[in-house]
Protein backbone atom coordinates (compact mmCIF):
# COMPACT_ATOMS: atom_id res chain seq x y z
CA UNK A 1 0.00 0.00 0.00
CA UNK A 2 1.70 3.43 -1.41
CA UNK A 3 0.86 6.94 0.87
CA UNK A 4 -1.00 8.46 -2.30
CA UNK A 5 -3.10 4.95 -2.67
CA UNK A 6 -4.24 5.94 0.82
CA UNK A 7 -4.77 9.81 -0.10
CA UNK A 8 -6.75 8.77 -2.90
CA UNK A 9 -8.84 6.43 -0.74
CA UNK A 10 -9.55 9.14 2.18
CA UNK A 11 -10.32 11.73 -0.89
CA UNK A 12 -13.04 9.28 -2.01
CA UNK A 13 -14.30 8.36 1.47
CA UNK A 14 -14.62 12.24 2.00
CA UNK A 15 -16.93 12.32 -0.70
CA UNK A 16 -19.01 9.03 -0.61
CA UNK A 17 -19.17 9.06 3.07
CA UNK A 18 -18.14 5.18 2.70
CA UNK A 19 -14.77 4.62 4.81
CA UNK A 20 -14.51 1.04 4.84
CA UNK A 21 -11.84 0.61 2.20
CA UNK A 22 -9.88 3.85 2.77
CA UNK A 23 -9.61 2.47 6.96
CA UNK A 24 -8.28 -0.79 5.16
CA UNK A 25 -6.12 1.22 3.60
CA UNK A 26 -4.97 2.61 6.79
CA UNK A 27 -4.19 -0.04 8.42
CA UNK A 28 -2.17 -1.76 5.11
CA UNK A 29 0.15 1.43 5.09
CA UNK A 30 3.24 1.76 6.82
CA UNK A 31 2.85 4.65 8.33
CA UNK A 32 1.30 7.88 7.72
CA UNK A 33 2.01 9.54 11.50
CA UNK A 34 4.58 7.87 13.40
CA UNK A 35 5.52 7.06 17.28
CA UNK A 36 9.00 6.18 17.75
CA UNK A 37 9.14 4.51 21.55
CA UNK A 38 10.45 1.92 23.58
CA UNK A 39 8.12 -1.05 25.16
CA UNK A 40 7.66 -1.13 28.95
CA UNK A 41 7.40 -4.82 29.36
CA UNK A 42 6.66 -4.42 33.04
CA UNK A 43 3.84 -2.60 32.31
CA UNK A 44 2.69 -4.54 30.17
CA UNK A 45 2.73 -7.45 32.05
CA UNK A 46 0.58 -5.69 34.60
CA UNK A 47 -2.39 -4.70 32.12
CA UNK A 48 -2.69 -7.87 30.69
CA UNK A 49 -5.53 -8.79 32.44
CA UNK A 50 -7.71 -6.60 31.20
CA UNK A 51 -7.30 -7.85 27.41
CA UNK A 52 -7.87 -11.35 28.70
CA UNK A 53 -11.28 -10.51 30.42
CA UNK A 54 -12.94 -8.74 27.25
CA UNK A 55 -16.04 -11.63 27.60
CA UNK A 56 -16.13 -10.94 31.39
CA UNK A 57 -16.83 -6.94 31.00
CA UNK A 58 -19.01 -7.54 28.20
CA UNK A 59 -21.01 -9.67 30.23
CA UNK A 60 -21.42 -7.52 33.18
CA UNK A 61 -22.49 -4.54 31.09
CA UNK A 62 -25.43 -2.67 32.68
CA UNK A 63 -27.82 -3.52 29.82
CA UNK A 64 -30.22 -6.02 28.76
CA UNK A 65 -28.71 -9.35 27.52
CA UNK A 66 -30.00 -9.20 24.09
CA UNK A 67 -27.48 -6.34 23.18
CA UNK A 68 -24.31 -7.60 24.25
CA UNK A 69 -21.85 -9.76 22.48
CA UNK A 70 -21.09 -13.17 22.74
CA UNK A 71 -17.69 -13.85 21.20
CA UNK A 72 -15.75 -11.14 22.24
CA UNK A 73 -11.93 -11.89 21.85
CA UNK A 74 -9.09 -11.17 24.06
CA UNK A 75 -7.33 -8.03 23.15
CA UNK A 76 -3.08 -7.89 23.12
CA UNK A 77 -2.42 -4.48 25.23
CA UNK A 78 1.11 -2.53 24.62
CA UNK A 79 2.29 0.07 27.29
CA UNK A 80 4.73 1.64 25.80
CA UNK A 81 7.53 4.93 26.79
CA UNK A 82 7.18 7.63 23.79
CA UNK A 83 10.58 8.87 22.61
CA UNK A 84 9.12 11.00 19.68
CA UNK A 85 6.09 11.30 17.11
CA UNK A 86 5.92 12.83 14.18
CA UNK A 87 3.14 14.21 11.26
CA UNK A 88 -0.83 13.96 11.76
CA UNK A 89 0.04 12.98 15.64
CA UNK A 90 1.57 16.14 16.48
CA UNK A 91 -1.75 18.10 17.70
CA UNK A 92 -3.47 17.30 20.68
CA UNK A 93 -1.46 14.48 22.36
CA UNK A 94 -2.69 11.31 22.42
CA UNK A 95 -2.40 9.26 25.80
CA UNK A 96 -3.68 5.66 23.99
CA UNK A 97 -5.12 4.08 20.76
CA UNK A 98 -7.43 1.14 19.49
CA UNK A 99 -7.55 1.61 16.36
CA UNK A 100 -9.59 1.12 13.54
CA UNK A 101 -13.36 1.47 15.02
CA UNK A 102 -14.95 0.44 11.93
CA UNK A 103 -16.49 -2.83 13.43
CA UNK A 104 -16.28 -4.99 10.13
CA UNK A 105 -12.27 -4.39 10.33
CA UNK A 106 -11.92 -5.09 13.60
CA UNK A 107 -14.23 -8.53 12.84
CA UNK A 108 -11.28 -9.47 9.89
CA UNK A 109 -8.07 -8.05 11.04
CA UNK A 110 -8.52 -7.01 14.73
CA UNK A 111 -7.49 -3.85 16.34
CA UNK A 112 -4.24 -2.32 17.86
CA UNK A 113 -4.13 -1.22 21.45
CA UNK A 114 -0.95 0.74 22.48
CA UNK A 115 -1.07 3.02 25.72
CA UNK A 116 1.28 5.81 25.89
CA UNK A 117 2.44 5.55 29.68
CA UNK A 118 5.16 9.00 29.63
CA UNK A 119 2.37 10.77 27.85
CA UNK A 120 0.04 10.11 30.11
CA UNK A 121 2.16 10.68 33.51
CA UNK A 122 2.74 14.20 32.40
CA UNK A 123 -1.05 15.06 31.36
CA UNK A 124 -1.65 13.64 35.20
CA UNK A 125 1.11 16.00 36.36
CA UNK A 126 0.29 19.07 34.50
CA UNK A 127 -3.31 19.29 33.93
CA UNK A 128 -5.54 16.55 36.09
CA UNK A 129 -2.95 17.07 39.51
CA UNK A 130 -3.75 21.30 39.76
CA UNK A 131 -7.23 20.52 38.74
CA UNK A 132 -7.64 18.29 41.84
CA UNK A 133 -5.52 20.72 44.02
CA UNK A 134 -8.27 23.46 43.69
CA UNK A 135 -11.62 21.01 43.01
CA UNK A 136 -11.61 18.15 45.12
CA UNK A 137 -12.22 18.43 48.87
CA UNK A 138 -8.06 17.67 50.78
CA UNK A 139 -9.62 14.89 52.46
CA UNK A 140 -9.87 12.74 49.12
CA UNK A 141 -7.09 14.56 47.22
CA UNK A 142 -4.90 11.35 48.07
CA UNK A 143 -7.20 9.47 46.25
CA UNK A 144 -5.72 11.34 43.15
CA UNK A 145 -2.94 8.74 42.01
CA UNK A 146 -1.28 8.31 38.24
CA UNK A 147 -2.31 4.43 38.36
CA UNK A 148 -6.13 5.17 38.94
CA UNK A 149 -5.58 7.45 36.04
CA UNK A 150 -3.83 4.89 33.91
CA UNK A 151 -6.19 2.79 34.74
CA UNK A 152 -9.42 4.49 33.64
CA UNK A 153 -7.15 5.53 30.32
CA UNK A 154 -7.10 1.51 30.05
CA UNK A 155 -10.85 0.61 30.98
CA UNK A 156 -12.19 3.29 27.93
CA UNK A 157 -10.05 1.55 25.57
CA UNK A 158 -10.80 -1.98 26.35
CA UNK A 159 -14.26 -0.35 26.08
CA UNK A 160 -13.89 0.44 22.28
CA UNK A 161 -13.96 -3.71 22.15
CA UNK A 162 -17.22 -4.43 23.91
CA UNK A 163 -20.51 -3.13 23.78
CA UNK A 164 -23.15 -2.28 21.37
CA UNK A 165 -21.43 -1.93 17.87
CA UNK A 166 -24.23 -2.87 15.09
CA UNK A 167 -27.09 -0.81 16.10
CA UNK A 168 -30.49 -3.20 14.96
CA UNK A 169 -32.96 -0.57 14.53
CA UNK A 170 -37.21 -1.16 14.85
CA UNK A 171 -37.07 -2.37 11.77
CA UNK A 172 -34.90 -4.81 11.89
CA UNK A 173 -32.04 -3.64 9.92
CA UNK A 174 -28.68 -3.62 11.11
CA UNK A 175 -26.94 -0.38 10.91
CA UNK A 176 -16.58 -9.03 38.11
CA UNK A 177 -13.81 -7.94 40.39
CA UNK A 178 -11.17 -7.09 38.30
CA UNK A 179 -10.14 -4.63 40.48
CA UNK A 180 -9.47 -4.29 43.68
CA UNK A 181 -11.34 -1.88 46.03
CA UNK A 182 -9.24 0.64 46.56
CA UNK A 183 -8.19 1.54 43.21
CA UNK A 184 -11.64 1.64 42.32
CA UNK A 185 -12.35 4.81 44.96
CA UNK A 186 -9.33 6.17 43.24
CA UNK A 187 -10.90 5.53 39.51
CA UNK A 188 -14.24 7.18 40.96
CA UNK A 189 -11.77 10.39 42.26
CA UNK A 190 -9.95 10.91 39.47
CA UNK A 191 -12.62 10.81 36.97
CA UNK A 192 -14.18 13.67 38.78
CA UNK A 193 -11.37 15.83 38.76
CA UNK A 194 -10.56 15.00 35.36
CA UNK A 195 -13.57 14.85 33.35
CA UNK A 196 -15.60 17.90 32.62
CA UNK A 197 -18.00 16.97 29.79
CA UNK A 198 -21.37 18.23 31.24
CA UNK A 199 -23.45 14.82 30.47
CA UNK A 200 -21.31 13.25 32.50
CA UNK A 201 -21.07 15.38 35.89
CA UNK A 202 -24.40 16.70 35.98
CA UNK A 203 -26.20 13.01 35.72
CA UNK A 204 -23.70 12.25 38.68
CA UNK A 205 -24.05 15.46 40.60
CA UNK A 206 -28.04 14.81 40.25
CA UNK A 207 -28.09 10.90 41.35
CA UNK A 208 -25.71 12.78 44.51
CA UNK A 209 -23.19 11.34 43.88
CA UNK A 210 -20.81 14.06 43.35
CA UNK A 211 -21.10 16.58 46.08
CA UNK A 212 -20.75 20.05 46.48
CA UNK A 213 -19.04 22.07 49.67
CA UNK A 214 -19.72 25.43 51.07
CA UNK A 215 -15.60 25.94 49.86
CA UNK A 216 -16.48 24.86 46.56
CA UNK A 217 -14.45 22.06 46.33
CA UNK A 218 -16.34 18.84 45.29
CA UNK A 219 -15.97 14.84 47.16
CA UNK A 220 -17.33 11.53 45.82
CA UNK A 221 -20.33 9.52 47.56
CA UNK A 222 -18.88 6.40 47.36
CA UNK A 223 -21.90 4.98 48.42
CA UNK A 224 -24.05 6.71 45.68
CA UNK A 225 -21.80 7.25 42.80
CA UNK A 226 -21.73 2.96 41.45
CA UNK A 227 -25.12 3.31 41.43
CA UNK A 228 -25.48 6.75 39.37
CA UNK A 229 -22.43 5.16 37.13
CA UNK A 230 -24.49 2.59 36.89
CA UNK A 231 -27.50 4.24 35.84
CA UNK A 232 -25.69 6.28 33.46
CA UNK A 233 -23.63 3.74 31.55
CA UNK A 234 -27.30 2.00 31.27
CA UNK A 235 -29.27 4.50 29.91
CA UNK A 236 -26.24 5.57 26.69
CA UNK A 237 -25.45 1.68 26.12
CA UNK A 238 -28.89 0.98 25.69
CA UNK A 239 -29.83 4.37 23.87
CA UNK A 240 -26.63 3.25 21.87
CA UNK A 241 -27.74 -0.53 20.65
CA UNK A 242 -31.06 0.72 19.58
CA UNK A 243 -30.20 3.49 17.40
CA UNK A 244 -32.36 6.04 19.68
CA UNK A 245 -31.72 9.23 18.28
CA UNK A 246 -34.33 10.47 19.58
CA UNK A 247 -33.99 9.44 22.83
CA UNK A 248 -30.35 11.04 23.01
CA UNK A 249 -31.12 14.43 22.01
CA UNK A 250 -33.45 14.30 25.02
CA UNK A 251 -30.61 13.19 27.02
CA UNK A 252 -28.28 15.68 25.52
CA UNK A 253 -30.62 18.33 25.94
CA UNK A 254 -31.64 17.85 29.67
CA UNK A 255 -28.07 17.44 30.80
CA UNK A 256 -25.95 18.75 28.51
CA UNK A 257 -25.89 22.40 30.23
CA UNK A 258 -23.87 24.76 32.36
CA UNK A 259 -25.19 23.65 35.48
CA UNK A 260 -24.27 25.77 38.35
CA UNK A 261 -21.99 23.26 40.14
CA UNK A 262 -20.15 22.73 36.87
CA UNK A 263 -19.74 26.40 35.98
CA UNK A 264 -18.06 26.69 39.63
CA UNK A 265 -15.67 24.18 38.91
CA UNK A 266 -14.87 25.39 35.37
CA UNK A 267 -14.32 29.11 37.13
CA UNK A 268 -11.85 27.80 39.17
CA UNK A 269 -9.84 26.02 36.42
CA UNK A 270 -10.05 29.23 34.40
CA UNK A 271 -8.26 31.34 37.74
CA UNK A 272 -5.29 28.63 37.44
CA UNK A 273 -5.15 28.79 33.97
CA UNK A 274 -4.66 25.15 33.70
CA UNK A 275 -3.34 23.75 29.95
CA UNK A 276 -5.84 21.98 27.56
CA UNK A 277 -2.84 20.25 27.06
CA UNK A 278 1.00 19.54 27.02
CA UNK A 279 3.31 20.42 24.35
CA UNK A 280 6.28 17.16 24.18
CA UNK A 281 9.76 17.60 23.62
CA UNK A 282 11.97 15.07 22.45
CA UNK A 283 15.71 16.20 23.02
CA UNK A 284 16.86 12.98 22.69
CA UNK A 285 15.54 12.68 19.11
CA UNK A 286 16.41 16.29 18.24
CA UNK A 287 19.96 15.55 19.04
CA UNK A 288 19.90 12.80 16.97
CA UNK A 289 18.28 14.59 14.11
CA UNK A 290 20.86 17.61 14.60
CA UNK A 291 23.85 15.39 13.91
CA UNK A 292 22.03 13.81 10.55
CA UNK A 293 22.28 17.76 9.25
């Protein structure tokens, strides 16, 4: 597969709206962005559960039976150290990848999972750590860790395997303790100081989960918030596997707002001035690059 075999297939996708050959095409090239990195083994080693149980999460998916999968295959997981990237991966840095989505590819030629530990230590550093500092309450701030960070960075990507992916609309056509308590508080800390999207913490903020102090700093209910995750993940998967379009804009619409709770939180990261994201440097592979000129 030649680079301008693949330009000409995304140029036709653009235009037919059909992106099934031009993602084959992707995934026959070489390379059109690149990641130059070395393998943490030891990492590895330590996610590799969470490929193996694929079937197990499927299973235990808060929604009805007839929607989830039953042949879902283990998934090979890659931690890897970045040393440099290059071309359409120089934007906004990516922390992970499981890539292609398109669900017939991933059928005939699976999928490739590669987490992107470095990357992700210093988005924990510089952006979710001085959100915590000023949101969460300093009694749970030490439930702020890199691994329950890591971790959730894992879970969503595992979660691009299971769950709904052919939608079967009215018409018929087709369009378990994993891991360990503690981490899991941690998971449930960090995804409230790093996750803003208002769908998300105004569902869990209403089911009280979430709760707000007189110093406006926010704390989990643990004992409310896997319930309202719960509920949540419910209502989308199933919203999801039927094709209800309708049924999301209601969702989007009722919760999808500048609650007053979230705009607090989102004036405090605007005082701090907190990065959208990091900007990388590679000096390592600009030396090296310097002594090729």
């Amino acid at each position: 597969m030649q680079f301008k075999e693949m330009l000409h297939s995304k140029a036709d996708a653009f235009l037919s709206n059909y992106y099934y050959d031009s993602d084959i095409a992707w995934v026959e090239l070489a390379t059109f962005e690149a990641f130059v990195a070395v393998r943490d083994d030891k990492t590895t080693d330590q996610v590799k559960l969470f490929g193996d149980n694929l079937q197990v999460l499927e299973q235990n998916l808060p929604v009805d039976n007839v929607y989830k999968s039953k042949d879902v295959t283990a998934a090979p997981i890659r931690v890897i150290q970045l040393l440099y990237n290059a071309e359409d991966v120089k934007g906004p840095q990516t922390v992970a990848f499981n890539l292609p989505n398109d669900e017939r590819i991933v059928k005939d030629r699976g999928t490739s999972m590669v987490m992107l530990k470095n990357v992700s230590e210093a988005k924990f550093k510089h952006i979710l750590q001085p959100i915590s500092d000023v949101c969460i309450t300093k009694e749970q701030q030490k439930l702020v860790d890199f691994d329950s960070f890591f971790t959730h960075t894992i879970c969503h990507e595992c979660c691009h395997g299971i769950g709904p992916h052919t939608i079967i609309l009215p018409n018929g056509q087709k369009s378990t303790d994993l891991l360990p308590k503690s981490l899991l508080k941690s998971m449930y800390v960090s995804f409230l100081a790093q996750k803003g999207q208002a769908l998300q913490f105004n569902w869990l903020y209403e089911k009280g989960a979430f709760i707000l102090h007189p110093d406006e700093t926010f704390s989990v209910d643990f004992a409310k918030v896997e319930g309202a995750v719960e509920s949540l993940s419910r209502e989308i998967l199933t919203i999801q596997a039927r094709g209800d379009k309708e049924a999301a804009s209601l969702l989007l619409k009722k919760h999808c707002k500048m609650s007053e709770p979230l705009k607090i939180a989102l004036q405090k990261l605007e005082n701090i001035q907190v990065p959208v994201d990091i900007v990388p440097t590679f000096p390592i592979a600009d030396k090296i690059l310097q002594q090729g000129h």
